[in-house]
Every structure is written in C-alpha cells, then in structure tokens.
PDB file of N, CA and C in Angstrom:
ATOM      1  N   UNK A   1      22.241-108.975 141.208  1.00  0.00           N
ATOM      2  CA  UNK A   1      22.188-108.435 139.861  1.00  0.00           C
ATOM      3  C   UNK A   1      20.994-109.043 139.133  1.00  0.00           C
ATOM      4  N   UNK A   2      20.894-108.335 138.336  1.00  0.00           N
ATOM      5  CA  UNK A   2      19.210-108.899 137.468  1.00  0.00           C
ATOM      6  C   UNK A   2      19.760-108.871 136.097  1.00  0.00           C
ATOM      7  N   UNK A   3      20.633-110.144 136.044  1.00  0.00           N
ATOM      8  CA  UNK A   3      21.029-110.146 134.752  1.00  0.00           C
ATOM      9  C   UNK A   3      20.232-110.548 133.870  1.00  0.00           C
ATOM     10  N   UNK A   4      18.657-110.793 133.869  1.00  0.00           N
ATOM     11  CA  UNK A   4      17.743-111.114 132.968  1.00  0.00           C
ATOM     12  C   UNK A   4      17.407-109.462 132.403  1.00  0.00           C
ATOM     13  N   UNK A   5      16.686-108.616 133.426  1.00  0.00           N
ATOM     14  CA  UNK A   5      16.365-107.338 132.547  1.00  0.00           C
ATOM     15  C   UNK A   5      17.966-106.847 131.753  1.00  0.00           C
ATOM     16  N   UNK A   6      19.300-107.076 132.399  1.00  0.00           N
ATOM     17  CA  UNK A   6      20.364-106.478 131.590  1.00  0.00           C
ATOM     18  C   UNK A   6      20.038-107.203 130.270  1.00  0.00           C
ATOM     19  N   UNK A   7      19.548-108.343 130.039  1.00  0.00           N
ATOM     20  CA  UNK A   7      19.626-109.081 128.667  1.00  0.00           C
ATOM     21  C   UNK A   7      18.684-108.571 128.539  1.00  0.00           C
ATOM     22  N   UNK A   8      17.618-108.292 128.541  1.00  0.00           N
ATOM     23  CA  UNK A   8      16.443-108.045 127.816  1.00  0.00           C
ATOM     24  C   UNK A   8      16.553-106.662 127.090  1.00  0.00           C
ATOM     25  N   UNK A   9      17.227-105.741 127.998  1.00  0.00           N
ATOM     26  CA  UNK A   9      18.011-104.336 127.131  1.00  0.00           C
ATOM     27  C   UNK A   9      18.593-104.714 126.510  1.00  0.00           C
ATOM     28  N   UNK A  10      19.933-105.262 126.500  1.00  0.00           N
ATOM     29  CA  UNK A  10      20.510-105.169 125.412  1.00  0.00           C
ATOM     30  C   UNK A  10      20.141-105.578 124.158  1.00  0.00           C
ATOM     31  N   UNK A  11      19.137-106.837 124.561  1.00  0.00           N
ATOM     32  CA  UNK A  11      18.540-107.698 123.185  1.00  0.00           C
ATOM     33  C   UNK A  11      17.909-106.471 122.476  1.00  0.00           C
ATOM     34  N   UNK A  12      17.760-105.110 122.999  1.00  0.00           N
ATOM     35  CA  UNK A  12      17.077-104.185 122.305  1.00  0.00           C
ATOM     36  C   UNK A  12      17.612-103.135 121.698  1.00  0.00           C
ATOM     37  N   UNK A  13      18.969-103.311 122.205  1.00  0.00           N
ATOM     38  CA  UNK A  13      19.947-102.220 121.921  1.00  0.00           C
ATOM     39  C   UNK A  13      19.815-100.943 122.374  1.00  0.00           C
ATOM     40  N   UNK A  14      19.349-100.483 123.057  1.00  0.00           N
ATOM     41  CA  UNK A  14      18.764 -99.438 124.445  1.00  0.00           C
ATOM     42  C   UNK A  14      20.305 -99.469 125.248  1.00  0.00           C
ATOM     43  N   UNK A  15      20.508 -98.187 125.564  1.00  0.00           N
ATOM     44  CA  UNK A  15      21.117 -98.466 126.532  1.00  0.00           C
ATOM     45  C   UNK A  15      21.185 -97.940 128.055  1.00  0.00           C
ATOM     46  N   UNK A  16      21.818 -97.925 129.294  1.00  0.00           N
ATOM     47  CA  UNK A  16      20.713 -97.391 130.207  1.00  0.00           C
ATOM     48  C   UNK A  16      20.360 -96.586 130.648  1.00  0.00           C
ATOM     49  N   UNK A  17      20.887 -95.569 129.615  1.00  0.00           N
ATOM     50  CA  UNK A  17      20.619 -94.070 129.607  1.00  0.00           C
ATOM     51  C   UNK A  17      19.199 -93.730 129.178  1.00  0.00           C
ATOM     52  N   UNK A  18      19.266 -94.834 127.665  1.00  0.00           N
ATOM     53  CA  UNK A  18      17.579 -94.786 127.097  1.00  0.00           C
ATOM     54  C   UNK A  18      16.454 -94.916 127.581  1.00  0.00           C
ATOM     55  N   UNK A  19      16.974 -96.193 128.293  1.00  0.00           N
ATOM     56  CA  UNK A  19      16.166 -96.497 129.037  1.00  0.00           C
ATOM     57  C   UNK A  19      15.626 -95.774 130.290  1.00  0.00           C
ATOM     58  N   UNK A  20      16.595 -95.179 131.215  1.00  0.00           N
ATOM     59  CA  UNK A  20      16.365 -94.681 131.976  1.00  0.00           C
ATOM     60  C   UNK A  20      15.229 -93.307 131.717  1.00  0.00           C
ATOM     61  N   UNK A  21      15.590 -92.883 130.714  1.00  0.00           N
ATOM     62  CA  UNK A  21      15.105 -91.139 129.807  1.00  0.00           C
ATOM     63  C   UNK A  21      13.583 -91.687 129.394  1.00  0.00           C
ATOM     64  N   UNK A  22      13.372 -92.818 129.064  1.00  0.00           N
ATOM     65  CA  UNK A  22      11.646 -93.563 128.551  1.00  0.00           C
ATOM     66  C   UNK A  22      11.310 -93.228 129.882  1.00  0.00           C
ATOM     67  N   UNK A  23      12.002 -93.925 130.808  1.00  0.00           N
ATOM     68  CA  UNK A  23      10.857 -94.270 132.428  1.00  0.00           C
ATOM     69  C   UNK A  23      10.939 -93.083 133.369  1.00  0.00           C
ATOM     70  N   UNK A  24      11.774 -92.202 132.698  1.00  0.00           N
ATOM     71  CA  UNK A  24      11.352 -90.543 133.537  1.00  0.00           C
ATOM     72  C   UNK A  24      12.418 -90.836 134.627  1.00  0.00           C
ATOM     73  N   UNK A  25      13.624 -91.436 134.790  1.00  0.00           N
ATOM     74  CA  UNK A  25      14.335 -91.456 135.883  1.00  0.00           C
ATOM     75  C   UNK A  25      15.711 -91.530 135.449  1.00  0.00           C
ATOM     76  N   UNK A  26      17.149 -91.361 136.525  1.00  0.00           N
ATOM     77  CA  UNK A  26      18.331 -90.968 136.286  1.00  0.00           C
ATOM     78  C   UNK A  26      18.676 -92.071 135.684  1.00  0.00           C
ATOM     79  N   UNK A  27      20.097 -92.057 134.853  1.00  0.00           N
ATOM     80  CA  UNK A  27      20.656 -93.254 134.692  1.00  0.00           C
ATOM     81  C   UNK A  27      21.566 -93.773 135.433  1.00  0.00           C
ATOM     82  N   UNK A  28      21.922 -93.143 136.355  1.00  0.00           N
ATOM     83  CA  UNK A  28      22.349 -93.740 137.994  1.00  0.00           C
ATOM     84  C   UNK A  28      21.167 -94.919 138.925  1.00  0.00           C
ATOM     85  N   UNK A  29      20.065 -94.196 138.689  1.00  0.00           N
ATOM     86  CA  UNK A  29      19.144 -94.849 139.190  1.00  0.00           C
ATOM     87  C   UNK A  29      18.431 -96.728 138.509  1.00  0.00           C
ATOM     88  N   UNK A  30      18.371 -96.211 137.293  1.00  0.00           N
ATOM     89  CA  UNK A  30      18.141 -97.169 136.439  1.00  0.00           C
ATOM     90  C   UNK A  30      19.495 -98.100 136.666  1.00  0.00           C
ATOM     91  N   UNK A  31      20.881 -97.610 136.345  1.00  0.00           N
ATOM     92  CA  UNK A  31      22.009 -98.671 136.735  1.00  0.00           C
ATOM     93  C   UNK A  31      21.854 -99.606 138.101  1.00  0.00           C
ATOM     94  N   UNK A  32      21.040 -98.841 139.263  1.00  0.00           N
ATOM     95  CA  UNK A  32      21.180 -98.964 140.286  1.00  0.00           C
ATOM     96  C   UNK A  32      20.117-101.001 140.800  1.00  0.00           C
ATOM     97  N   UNK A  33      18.896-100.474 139.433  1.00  0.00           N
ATOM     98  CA  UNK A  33      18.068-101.192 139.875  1.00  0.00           C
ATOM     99  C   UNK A  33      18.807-102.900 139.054  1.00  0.00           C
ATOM    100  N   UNK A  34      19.341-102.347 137.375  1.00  0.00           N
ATOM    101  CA  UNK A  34      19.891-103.690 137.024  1.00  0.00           C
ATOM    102  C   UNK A  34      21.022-104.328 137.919  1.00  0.00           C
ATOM    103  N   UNK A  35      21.492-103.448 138.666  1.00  0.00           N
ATOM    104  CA  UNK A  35      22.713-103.791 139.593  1.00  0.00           C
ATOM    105  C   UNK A  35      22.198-104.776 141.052  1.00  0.00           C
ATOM    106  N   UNK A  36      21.100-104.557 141.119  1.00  0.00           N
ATOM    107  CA  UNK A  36      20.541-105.296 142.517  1.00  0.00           C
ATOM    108  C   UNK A  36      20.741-104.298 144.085  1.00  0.00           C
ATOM    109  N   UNK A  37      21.271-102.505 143.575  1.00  0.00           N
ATOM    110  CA  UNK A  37      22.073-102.117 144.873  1.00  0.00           C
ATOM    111  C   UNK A  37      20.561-101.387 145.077  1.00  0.00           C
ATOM    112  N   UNK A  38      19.502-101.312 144.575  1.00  0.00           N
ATOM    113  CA  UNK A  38      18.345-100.805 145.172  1.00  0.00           C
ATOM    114  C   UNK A  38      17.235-101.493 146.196  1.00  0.00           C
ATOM    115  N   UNK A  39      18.136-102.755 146.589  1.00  0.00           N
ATOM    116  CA  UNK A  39      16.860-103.699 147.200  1.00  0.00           C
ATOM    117  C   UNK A  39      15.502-104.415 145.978  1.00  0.00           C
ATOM    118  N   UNK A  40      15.331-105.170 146.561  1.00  0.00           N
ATOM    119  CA  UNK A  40      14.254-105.951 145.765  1.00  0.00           C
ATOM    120  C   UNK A  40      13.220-105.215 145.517  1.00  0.00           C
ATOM    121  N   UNK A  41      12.652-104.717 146.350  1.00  0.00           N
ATOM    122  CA  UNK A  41      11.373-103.967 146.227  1.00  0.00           C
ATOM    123  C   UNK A  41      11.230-102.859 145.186  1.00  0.00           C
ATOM    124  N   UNK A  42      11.128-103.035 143.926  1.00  0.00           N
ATOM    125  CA  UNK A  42      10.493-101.702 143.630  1.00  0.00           C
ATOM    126  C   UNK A  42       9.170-100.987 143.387  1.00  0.00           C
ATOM    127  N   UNK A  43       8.809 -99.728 143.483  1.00  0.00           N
ATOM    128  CA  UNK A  43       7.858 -99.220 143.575  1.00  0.00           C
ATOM    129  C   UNK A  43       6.803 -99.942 142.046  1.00  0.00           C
ATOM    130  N   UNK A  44       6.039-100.308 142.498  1.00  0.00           N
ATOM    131  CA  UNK A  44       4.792-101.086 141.240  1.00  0.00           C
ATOM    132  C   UNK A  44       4.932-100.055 140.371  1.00  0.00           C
ATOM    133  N   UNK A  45       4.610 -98.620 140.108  1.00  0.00           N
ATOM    134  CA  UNK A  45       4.316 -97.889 139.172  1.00  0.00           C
ATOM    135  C   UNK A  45       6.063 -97.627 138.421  1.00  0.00           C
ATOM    136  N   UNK A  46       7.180 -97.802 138.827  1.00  0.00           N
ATOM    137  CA  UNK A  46       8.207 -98.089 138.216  1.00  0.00           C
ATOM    138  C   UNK A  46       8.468 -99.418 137.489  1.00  0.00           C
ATOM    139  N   UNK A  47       8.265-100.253 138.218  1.00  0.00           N
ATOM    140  CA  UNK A  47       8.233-101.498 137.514  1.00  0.00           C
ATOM    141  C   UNK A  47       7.455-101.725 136.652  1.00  0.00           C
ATOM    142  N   UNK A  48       5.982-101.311 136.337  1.00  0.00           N
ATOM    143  CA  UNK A  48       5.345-101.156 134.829  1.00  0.00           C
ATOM    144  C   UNK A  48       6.060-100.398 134.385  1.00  0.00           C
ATOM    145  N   UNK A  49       6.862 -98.681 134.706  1.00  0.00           N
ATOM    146  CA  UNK A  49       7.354 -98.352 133.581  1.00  0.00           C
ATOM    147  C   UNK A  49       8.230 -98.801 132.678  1.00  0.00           C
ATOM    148  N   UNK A  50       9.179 -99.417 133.634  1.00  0.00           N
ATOM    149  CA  UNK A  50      10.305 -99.977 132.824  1.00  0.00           C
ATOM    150  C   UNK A  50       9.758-101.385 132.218  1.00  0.00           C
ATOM    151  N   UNK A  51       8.714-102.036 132.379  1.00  0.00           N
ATOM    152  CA  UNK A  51       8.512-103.501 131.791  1.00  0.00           C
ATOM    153  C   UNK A  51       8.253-103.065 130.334  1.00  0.00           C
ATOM    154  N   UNK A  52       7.299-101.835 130.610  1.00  0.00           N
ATOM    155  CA  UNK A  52       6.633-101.140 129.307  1.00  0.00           C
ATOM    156  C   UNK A  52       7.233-100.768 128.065  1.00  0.00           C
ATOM    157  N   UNK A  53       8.191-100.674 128.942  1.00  0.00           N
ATOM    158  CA  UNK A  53       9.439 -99.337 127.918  1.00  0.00           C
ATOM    159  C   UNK A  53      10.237-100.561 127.173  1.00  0.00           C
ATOM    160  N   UNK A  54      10.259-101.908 127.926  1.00  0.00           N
ATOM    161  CA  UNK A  54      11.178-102.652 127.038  1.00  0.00           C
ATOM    162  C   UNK A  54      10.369-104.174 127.090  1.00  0.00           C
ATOM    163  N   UNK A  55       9.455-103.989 127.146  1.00  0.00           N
ATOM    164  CA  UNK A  55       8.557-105.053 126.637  1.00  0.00           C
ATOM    165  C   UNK A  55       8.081-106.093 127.299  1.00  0.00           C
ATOM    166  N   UNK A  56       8.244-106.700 128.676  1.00  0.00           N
ATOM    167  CA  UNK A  56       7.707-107.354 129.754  1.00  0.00           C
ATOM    168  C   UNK A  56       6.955-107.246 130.758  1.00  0.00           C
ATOM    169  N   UNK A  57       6.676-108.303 130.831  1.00  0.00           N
ATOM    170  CA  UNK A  57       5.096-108.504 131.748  1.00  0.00           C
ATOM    171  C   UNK A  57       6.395-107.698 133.637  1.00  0.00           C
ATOM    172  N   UNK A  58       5.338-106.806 133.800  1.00  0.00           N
ATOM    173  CA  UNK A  58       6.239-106.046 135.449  1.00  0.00           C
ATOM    174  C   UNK A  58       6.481-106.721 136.366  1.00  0.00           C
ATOM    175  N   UNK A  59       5.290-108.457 136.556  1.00  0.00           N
ATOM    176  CA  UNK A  59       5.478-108.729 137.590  1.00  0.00           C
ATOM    177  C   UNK A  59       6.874-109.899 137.910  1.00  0.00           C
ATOM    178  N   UNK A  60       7.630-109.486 136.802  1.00  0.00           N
ATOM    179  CA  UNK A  60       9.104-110.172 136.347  1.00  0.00           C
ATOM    180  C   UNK A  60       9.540-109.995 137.866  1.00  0.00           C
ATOM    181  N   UNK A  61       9.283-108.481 138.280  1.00  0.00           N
ATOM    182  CA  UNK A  61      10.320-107.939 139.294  1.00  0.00           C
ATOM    183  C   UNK A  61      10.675-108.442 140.412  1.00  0.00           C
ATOM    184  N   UNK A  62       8.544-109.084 140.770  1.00  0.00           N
ATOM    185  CA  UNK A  62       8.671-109.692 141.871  1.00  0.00           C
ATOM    186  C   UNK A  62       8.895-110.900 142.075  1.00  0.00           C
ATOM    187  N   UNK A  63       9.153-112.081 140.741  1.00  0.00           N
ATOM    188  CA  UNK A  63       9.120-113.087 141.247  1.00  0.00           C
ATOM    189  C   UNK A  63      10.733-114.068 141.709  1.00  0.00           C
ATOM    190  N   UNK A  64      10.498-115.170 142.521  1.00  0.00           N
ATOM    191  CA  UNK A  64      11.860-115.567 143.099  1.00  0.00           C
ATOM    192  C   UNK A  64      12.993-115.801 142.016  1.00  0.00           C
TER     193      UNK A  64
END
C-alpha cells in the first residue's frame, strides 16, 4: 500500500475518483495503484500525471 500518496490526497480533499478523472484514468485503476495491487512499476508518463495533479515531485514512485 502507498499510504503516503493516500495521505497526500486526502490532505487535499480529492477523492479517487477526482483524482483519477485529472490523470485521464479509471477509478478502479487509480484505487489499484494507492492499493500496491498494480506492482511497483509505473509507467513514467502516469506517474508525472498523478504527482502533477496533486502536487509532488513523480520520482516519489520510484524510490525505496
């Protein structure tokens, strides 16, 4: 689980529907990635979207 981006939404009051609808993708999908069930890897040009959309540096995604 990536309970840091879940805090960083909520600190925004977004929720992950909003979020999902900013970065052009489902909110199944978006649940999928705060959940950890998508694997680590995500695609670079997703991970700027969503850093963008809620305010962090992307390379959050990759680090340990």
């Amino acid at each position: 689980m990536r309970q840091w981006l879940i805090d960083i939404r909520k600190s925004k009051k977004l929720s992950t529907y909003k979020v999902a609808e900013m970065c052009g993708i489902s909110q199944s999908y978006y649940f999928a990635i705060e959940h950890g069930s998508r694997g680590r890897l995500l695609p670079v040009n997703l991970a700027k979207q969503i850093a963008n959309a809620l305010g962090f540096e992307w390379t959050r995604f990759y680090e340990n």
